[in-house]
N, C-alpha and C. Protein backbone atom coordinates (compact mmCIF):
# COMPACT_ATOMS: atom_id res chain seq x y z
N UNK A 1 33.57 -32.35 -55.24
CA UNK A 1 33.91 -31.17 -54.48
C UNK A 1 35.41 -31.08 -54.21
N UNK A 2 36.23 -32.07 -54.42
CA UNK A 2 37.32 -32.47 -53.86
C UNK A 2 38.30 -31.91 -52.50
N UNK A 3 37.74 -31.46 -51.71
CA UNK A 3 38.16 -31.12 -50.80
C UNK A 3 37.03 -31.68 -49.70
N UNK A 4 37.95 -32.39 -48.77
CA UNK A 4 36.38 -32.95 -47.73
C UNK A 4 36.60 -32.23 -46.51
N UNK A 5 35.50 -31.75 -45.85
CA UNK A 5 35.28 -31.05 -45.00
C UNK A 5 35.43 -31.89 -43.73
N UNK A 6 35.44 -30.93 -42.76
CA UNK A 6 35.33 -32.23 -41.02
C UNK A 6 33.89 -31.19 -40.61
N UNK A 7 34.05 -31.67 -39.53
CA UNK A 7 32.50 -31.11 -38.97
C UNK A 7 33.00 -31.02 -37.41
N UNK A 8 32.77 -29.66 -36.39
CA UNK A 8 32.63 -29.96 -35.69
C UNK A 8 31.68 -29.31 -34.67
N UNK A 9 31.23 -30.40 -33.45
CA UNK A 9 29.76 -30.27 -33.47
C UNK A 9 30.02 -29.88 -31.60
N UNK A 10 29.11 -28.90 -31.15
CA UNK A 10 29.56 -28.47 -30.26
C UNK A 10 28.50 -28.65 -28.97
N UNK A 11 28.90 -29.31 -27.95
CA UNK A 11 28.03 -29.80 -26.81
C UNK A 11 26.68 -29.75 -26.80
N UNK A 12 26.79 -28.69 -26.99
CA UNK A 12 24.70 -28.56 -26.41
C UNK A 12 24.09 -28.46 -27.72
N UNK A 13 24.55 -28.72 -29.16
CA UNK A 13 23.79 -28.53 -29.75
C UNK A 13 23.57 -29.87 -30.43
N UNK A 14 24.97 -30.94 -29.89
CA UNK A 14 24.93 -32.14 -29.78
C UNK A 14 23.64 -32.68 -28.88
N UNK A 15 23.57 -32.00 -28.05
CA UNK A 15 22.87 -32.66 -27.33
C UNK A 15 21.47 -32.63 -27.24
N UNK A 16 21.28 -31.68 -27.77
CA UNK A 16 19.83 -31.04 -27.81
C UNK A 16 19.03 -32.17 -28.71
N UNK A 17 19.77 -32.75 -29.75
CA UNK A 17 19.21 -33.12 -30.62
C UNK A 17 19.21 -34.53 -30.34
N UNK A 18 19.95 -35.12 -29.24
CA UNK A 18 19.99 -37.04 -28.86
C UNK A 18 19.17 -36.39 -27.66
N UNK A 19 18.48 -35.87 -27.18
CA UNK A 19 17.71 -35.28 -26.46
C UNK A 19 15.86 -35.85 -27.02
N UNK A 20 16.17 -34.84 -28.25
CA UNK A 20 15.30 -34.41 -29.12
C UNK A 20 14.44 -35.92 -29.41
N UNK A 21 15.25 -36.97 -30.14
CA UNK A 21 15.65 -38.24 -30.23
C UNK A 21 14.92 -39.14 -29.17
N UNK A 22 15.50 -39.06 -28.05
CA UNK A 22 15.25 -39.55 -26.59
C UNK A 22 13.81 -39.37 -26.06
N UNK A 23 12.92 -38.27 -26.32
CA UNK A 23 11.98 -37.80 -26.11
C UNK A 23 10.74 -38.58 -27.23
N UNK A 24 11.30 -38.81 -27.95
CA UNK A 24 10.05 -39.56 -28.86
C UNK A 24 10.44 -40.73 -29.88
N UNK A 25 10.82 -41.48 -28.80
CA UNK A 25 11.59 -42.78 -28.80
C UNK A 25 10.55 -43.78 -29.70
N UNK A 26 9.57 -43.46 -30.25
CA UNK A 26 8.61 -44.35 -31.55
C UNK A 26 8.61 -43.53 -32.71
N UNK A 27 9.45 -42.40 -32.63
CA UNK A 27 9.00 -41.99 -33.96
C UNK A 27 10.59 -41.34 -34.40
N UNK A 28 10.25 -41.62 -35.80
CA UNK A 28 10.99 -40.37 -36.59
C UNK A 28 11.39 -39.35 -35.98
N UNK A 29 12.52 -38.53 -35.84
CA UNK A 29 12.79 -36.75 -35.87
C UNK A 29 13.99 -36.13 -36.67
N UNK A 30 13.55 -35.00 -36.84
CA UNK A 30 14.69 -34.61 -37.46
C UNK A 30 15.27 -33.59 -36.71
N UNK A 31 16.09 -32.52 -37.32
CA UNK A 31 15.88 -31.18 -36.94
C UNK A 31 17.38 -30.67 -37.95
N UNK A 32 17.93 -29.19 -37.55
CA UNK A 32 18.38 -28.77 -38.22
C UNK A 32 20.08 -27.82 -38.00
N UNK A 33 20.70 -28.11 -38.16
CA UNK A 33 22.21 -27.99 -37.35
C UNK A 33 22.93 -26.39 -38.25
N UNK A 34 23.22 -25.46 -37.21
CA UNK A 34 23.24 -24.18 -37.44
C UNK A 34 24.92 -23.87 -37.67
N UNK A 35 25.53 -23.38 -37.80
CA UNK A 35 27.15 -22.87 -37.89
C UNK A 35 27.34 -21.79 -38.77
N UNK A 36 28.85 -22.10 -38.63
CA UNK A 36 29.86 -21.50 -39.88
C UNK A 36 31.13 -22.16 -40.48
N UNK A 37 31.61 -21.35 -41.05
CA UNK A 37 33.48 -21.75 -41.79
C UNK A 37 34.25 -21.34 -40.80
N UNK A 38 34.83 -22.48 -40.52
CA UNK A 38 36.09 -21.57 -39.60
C UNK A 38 37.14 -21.76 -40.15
N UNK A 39 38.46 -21.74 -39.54
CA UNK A 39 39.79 -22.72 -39.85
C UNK A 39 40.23 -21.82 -41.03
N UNK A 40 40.61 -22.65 -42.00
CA UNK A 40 41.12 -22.42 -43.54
C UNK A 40 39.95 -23.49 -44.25
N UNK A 41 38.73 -22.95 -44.02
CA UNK A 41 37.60 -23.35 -44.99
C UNK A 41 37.46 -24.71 -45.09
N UNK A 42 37.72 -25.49 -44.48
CA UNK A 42 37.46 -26.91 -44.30
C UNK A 42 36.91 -27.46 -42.97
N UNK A 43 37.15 -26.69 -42.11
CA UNK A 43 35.83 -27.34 -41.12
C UNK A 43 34.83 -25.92 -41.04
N UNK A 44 33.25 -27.05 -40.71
CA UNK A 44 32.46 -26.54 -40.33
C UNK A 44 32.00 -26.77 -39.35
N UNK A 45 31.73 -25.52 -38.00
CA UNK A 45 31.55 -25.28 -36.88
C UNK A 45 30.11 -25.46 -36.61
N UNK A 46 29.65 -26.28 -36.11
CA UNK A 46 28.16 -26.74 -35.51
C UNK A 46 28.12 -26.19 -34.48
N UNK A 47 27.91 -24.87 -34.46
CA UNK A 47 27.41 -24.08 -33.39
C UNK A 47 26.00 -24.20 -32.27
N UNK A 48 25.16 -24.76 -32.95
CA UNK A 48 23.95 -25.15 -32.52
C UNK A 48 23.20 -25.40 -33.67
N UNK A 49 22.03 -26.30 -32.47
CA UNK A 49 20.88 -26.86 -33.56
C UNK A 49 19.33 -26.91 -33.10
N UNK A 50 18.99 -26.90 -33.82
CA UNK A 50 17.20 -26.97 -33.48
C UNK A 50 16.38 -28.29 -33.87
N UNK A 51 15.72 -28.85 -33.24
CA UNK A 51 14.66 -29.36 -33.66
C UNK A 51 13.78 -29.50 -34.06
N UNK A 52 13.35 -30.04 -35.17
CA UNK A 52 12.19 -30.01 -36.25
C UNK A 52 11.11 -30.74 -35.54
N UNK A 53 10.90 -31.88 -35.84
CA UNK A 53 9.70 -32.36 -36.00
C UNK A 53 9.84 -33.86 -35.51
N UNK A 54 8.53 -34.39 -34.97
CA UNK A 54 8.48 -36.06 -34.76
C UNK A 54 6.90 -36.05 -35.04
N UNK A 55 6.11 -35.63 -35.58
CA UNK A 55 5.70 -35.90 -36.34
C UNK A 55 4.93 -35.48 -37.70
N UNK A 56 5.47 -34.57 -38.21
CA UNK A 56 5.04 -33.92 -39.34
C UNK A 56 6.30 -33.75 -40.64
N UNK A 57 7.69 -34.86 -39.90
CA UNK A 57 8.73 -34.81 -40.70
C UNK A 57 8.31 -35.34 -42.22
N UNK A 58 9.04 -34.20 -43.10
CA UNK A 58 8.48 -34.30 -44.52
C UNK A 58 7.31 -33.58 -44.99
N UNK A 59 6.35 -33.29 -43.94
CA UNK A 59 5.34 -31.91 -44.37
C UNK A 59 5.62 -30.81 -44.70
N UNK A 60 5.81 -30.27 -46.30
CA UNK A 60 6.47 -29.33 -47.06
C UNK A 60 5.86 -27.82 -46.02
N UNK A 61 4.93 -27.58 -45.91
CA UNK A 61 4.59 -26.30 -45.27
C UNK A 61 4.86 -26.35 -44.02
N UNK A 62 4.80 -27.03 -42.89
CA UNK A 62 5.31 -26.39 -41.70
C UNK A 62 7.34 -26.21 -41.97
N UNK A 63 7.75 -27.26 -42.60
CA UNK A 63 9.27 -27.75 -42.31
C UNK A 63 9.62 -26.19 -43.39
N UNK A 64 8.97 -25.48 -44.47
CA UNK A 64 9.17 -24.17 -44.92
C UNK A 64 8.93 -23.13 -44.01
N UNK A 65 8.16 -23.05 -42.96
CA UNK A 65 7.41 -22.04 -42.28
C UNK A 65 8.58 -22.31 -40.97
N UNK A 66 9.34 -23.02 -40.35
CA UNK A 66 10.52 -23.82 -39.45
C UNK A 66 11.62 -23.07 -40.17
N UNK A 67 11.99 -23.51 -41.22
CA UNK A 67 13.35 -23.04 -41.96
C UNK A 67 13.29 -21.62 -41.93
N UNK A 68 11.99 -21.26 -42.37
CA UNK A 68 12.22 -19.21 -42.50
C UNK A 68 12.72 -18.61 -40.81
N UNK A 69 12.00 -19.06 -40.29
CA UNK A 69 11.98 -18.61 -38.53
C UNK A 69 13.43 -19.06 -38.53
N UNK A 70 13.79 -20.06 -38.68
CA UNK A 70 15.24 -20.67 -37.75
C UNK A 70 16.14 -19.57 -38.34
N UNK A 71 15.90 -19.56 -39.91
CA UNK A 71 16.90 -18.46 -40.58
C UNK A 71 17.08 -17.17 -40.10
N UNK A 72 15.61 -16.87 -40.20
CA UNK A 72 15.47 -15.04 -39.41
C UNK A 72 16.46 -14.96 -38.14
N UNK A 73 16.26 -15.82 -36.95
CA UNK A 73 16.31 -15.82 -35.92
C UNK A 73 18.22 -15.89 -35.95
N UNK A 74 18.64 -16.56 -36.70
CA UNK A 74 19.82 -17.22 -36.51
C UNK A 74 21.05 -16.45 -37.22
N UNK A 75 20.53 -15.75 -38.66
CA UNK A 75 21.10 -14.87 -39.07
C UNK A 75 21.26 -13.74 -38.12
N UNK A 76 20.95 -12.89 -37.41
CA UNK A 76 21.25 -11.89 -36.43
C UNK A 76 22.85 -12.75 -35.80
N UNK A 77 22.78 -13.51 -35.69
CA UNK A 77 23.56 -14.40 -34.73
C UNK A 77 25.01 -14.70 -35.41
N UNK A 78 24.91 -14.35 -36.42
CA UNK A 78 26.09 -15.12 -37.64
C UNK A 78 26.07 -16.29 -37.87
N UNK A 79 25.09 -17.21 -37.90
CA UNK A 79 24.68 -18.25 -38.16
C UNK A 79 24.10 -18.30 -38.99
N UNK A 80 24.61 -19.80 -39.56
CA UNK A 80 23.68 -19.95 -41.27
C UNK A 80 23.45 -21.38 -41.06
N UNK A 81 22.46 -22.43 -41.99
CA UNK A 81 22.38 -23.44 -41.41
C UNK A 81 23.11 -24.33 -42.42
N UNK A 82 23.77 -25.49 -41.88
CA UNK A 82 24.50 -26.05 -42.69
C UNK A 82 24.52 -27.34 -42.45
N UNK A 83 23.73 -28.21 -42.19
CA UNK A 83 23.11 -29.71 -42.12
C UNK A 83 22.35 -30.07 -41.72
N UNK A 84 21.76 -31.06 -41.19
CA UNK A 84 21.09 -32.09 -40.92
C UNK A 84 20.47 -33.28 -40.66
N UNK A 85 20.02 -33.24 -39.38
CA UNK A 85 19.89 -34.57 -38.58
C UNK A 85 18.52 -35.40 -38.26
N UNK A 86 18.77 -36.09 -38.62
CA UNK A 86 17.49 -37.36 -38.69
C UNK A 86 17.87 -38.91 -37.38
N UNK A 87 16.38 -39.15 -37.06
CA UNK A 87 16.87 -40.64 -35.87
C UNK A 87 15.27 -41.19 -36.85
N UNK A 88 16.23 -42.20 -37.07
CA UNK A 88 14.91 -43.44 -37.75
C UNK A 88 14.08 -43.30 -36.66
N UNK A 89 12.96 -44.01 -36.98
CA UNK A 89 11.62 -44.40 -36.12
C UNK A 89 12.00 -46.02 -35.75
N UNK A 90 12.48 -46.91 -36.53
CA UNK A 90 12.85 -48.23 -36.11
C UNK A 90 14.38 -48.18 -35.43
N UNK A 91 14.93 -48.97 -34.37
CA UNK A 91 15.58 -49.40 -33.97
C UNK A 91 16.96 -50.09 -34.99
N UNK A 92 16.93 -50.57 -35.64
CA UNK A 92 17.37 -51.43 -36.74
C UNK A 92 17.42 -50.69 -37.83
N UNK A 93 16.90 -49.68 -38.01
CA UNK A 93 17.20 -48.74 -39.65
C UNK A 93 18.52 -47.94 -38.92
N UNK A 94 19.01 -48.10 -39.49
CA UNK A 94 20.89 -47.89 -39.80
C UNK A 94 20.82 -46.98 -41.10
N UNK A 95 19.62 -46.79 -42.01
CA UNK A 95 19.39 -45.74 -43.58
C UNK A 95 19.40 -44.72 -43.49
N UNK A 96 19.81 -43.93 -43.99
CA UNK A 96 19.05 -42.50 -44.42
C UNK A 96 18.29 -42.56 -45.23
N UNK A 97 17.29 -42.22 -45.44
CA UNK A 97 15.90 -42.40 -45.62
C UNK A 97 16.06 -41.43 -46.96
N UNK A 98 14.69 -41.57 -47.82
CA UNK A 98 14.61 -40.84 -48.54
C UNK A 98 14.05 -39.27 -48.48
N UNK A 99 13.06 -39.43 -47.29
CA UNK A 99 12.84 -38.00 -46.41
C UNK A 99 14.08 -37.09 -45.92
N UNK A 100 15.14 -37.85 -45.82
CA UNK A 100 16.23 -37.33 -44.65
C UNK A 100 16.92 -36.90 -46.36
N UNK A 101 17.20 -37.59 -47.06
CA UNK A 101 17.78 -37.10 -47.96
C UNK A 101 17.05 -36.07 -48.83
N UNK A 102 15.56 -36.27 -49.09
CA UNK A 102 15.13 -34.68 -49.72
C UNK A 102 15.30 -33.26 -49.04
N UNK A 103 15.52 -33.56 -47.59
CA UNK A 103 15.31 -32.45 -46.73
C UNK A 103 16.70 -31.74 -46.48
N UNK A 104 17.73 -33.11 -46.79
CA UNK A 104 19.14 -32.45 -46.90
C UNK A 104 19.57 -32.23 -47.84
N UNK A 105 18.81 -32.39 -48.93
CA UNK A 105 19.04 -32.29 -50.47
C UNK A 105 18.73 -30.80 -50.59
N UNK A 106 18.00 -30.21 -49.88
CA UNK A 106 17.69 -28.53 -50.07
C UNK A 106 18.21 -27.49 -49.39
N UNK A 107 19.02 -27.97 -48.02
CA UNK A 107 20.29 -27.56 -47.13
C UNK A 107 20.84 -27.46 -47.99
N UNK A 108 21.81 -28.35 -48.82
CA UNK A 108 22.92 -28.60 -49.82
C UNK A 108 23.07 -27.47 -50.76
N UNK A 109 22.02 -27.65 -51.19
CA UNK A 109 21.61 -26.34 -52.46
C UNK A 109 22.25 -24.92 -51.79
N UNK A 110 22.09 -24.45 -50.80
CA UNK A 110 22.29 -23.27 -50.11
C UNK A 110 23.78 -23.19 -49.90
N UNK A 111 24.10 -24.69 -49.10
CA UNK A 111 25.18 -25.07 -48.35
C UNK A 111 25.86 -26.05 -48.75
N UNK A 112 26.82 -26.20 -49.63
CA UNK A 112 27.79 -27.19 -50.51
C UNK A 112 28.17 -28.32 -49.71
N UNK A 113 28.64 -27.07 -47.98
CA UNK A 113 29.85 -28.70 -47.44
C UNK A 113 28.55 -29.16 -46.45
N UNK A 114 27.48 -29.00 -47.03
CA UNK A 114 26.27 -29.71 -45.92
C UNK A 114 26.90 -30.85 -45.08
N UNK A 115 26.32 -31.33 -43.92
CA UNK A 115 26.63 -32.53 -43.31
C UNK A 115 24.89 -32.93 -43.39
N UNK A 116 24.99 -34.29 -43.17
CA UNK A 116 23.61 -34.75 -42.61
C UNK A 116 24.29 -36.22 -42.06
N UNK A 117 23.32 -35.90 -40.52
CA UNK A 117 23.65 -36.29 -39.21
C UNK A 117 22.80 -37.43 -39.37
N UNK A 118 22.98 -39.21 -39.12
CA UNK A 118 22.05 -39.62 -38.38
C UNK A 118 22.13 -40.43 -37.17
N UNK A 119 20.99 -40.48 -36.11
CA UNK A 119 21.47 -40.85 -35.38
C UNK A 119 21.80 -42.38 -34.97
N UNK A 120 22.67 -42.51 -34.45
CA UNK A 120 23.36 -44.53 -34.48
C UNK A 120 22.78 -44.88 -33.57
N UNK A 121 21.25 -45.98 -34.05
CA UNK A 121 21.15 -46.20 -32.14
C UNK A 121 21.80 -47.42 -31.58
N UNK A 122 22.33 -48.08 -32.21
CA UNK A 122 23.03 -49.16 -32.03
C UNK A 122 24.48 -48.44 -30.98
N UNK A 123 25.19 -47.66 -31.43
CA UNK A 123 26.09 -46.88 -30.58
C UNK A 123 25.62 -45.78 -29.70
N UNK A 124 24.41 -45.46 -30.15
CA UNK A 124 23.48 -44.55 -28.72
C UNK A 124 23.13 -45.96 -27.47
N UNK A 125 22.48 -47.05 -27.98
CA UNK A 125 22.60 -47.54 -26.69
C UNK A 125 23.84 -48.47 -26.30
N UNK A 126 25.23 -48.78 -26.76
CA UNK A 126 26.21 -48.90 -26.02
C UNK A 126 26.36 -47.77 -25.12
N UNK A 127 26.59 -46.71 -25.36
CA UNK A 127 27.22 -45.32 -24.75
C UNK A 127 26.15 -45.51 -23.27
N UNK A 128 24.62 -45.82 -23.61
CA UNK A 128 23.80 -45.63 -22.66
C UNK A 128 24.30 -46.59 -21.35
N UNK A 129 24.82 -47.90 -22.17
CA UNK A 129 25.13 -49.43 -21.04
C UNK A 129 26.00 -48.99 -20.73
N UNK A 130 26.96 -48.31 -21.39
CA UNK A 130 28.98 -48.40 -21.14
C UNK A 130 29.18 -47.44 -20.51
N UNK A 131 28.63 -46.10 -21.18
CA UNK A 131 29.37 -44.83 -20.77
C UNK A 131 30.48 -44.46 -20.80
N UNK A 132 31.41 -45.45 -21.53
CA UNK A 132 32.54 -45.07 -22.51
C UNK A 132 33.08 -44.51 -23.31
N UNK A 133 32.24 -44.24 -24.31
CA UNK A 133 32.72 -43.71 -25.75
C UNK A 133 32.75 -41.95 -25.84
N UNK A 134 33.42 -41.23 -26.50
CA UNK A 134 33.63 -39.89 -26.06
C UNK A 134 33.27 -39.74 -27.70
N UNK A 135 33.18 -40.37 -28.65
CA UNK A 135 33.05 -40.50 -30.18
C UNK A 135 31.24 -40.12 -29.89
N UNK A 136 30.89 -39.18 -31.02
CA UNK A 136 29.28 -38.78 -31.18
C UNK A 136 28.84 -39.85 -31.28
N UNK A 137 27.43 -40.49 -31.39
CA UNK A 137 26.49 -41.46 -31.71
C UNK A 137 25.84 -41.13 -32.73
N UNK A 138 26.87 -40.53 -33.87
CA UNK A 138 25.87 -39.97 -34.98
C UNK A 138 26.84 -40.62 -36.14
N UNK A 139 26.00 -40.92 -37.19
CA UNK A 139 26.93 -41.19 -38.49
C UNK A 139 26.58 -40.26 -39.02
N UNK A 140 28.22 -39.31 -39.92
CA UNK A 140 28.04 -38.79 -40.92
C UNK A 140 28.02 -38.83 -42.46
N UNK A 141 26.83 -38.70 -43.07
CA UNK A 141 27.28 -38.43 -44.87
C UNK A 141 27.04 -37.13 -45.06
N UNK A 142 28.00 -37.01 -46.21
CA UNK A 142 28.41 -35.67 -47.03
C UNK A 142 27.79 -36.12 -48.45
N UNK A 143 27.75 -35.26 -49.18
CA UNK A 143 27.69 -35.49 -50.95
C UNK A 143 29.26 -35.99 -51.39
N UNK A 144 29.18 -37.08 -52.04
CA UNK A 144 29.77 -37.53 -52.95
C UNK A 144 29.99 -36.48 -54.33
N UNK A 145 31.04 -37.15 -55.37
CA UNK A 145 31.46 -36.37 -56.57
C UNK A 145 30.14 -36.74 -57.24
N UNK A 146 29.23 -37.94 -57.29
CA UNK A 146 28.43 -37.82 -57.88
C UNK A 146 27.06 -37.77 -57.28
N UNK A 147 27.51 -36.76 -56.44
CA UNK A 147 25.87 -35.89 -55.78
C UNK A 147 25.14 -36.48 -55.13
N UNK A 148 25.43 -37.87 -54.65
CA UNK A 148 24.77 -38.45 -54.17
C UNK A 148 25.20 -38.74 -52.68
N UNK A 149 23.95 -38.83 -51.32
CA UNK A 149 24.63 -38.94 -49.88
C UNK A 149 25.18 -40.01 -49.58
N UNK A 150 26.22 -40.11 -49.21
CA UNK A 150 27.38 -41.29 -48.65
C UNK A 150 27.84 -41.23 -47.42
N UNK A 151 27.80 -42.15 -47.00
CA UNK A 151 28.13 -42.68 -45.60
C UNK A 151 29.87 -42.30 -45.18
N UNK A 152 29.87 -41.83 -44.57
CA UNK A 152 31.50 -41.61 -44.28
C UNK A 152 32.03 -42.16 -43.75
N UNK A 153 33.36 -43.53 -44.12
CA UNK A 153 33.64 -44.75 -43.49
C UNK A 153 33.81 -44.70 -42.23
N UNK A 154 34.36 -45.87 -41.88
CA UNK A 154 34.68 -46.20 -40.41
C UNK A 154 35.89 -45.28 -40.24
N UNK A 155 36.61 -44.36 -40.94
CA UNK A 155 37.14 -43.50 -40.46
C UNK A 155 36.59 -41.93 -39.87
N UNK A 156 34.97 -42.09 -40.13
CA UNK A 156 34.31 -40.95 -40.02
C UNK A 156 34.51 -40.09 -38.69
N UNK A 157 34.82 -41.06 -37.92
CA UNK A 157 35.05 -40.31 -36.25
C UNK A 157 35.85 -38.92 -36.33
N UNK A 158 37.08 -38.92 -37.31
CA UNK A 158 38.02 -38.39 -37.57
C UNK A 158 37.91 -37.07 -38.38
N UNK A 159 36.21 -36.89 -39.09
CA UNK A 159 35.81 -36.20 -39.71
C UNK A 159 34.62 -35.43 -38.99
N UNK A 160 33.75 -36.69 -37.91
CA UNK A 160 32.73 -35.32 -36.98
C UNK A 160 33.43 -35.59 -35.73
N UNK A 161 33.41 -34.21 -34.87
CA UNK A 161 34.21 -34.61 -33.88
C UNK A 161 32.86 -33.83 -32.82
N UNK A 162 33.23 -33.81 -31.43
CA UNK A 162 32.47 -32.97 -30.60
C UNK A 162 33.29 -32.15 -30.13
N UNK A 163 33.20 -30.71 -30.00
CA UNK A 163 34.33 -29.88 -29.54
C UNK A 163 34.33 -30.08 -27.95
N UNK A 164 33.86 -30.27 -26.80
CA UNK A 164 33.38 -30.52 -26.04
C UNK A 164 33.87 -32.23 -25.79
N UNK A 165 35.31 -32.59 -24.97
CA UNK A 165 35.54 -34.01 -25.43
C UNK A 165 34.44 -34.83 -24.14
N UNK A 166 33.82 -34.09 -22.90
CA UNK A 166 32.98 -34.43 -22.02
C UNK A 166 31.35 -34.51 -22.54
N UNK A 167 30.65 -34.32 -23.77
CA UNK A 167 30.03 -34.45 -23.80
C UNK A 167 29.05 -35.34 -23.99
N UNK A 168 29.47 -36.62 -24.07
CA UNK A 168 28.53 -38.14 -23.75
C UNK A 168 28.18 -38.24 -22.56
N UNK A 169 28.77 -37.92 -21.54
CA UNK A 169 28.82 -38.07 -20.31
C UNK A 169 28.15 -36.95 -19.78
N UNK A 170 28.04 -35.22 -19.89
CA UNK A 170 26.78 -34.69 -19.85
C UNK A 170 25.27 -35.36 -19.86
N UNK A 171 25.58 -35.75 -21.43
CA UNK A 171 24.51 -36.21 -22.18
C UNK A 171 23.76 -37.53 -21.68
N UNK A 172 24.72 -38.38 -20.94
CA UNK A 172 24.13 -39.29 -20.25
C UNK A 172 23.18 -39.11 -18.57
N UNK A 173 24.07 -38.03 -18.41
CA UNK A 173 23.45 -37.35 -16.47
C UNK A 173 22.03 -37.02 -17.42
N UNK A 174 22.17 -36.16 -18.05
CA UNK A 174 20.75 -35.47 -18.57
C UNK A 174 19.70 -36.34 -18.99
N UNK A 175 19.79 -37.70 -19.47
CA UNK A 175 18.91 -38.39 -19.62
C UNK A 175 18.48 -39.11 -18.67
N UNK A 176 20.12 -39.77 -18.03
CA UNK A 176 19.02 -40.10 -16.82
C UNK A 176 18.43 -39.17 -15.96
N UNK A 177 18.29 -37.74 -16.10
CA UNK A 177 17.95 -37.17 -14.92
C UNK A 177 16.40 -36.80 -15.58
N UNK A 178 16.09 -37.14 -16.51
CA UNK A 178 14.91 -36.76 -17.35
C UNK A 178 14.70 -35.64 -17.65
N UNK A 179 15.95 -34.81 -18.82
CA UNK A 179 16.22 -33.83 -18.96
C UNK A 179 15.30 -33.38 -20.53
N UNK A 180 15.42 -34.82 -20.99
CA UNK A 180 14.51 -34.89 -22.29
C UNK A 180 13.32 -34.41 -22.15
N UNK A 181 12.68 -34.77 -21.05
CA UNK A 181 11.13 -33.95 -21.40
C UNK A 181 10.82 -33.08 -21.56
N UNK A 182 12.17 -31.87 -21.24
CA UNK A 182 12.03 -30.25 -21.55
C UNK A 182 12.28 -29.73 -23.03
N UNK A 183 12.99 -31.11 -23.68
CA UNK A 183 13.26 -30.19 -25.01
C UNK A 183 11.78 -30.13 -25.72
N UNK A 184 11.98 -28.85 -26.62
CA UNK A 184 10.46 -28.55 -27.56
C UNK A 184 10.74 -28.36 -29.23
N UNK A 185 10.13 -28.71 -29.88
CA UNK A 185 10.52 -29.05 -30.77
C UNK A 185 9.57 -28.05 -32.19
N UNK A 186 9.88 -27.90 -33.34
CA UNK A 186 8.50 -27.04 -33.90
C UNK A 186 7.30 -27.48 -34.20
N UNK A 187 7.25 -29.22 -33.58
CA UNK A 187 5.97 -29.12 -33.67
C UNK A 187 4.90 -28.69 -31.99
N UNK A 188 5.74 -29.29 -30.95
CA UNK A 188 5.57 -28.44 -30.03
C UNK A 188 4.95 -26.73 -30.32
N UNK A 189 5.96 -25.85 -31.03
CA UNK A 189 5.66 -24.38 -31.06
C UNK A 189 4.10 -24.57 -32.14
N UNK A 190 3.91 -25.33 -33.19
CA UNK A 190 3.30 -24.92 -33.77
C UNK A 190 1.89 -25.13 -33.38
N UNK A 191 2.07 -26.03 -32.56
CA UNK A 191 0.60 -26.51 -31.50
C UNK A 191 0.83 -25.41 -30.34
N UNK A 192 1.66 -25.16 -29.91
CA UNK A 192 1.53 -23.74 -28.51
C UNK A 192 2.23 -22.89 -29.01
N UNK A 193 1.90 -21.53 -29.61
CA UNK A 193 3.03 -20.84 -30.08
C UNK A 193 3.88 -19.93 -28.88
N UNK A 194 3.48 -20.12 -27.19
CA UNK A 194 4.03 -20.04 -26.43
C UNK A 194 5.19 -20.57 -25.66
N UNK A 195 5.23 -21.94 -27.16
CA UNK A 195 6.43 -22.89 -26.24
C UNK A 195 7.59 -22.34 -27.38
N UNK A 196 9.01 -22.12 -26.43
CA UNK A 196 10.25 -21.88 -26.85
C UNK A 196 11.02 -23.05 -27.49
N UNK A 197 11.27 -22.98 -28.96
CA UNK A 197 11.54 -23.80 -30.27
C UNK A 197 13.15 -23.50 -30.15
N UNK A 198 13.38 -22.25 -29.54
CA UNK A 198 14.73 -22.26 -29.29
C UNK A 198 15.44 -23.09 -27.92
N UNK A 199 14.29 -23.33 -27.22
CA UNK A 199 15.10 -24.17 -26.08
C UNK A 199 16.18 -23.56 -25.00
N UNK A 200 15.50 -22.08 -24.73
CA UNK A 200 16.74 -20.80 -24.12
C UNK A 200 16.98 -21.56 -22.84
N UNK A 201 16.05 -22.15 -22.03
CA UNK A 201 16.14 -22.59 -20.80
C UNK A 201 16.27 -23.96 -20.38
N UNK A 202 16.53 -24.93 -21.98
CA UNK A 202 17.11 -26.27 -21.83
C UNK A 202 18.76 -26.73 -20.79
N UNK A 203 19.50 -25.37 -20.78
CA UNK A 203 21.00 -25.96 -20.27
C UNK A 203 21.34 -24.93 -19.49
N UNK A 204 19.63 -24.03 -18.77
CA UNK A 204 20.24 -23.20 -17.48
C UNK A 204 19.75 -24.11 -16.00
């Protein structure tokens, strides 16, 4: 691609998703990170994000029947979706998975400077003990020249940023205040189609 993109990812939609994460702390989740181009075409603006699934991640028909809605809904908005975020189910998987990569493998297709997010829990629970770090708890990979997802070195900080430099520290009041149990996710909606997948009343 030769031009590398930065990413930047903006409070609540950061948060929604170590939220998302937080809430179903044995399993898998993914979900799906919304923006645009800003700048001079090299960063992309993580405007917000939604949450997929904890447990039906990788089920071709709901995660198609998720993508059309998020699109409908998001296009009105000037939003298009442009990555994606996954939190292992183990503690110790540090991978992107091969699920996380088919699912960002079809973002990509749409969306060139895709990101896909995962989450670090090794630096999610320092941040939890310390409450130090102002750096996301997410590692990013991009596509490589040879198409394949790569980890973005230990310089990656420098490439996802949070626009929002207070937002670990939000993000920490909210968990401890047990803010997680409100987020809903599409499998939530698809079992109550009364519960809000957009999450309007997560950060009033």
């Amino acid at each position: 691609m030769g031009i590398e993109s930065t990413y930047e990812i903006h409070q609540n939609a950061y948060i929604k998703l170590i939220l998302h994460a937080s809430k179903h702390k044995t399993s898998a989740v993914n979900g799906v990170l919304l923006g645009r181009i800003s700048g001079d075409s090299t960063v992309v603006e993580i405007v917000e994000s939604v949450p997929l699934f904890h447990s039906q991640i990788g089920v071709l028909p709901p995660l198609e029947i998720a993508l059309i809605m998020i699109e409908e809904y998001y296009c009105d908005k000037g939003l298009s979706i442009v990555g994606y975020f996954h939190a292992n189910e183990r503690f110790d998987d540090s991978e992107l998975g091969s699920v996380a990569k088919n699912i960002a493998d079809h973002i990509y297709k749409y969306f060139p400077q895709a990101a896909a997010l995962l989450l670090d829990n090794k630096k999610f629970e320092t941040l939890s003990k310390e409450g130090k770090d102002r750096s996301p708890v997410m590692q990013l990979y991009t596509k490589d020249a040879s198409r394949s997802w790569k980890l973005v070195g230990s310089d990656g900080s420098s490439r996802l940023k949070i626009k929002q430099p207070s937002a670990n520290v939000i993000l920490l009041d909210y968990i401890s205040s047990g803010k997680w149990k409100d987020i809903i996710d599409f499998d939530d909606h698809l079992d109550d189609i009364s519960k809000d997948w957009v999450n309007t009343e997560l950060f009033n």
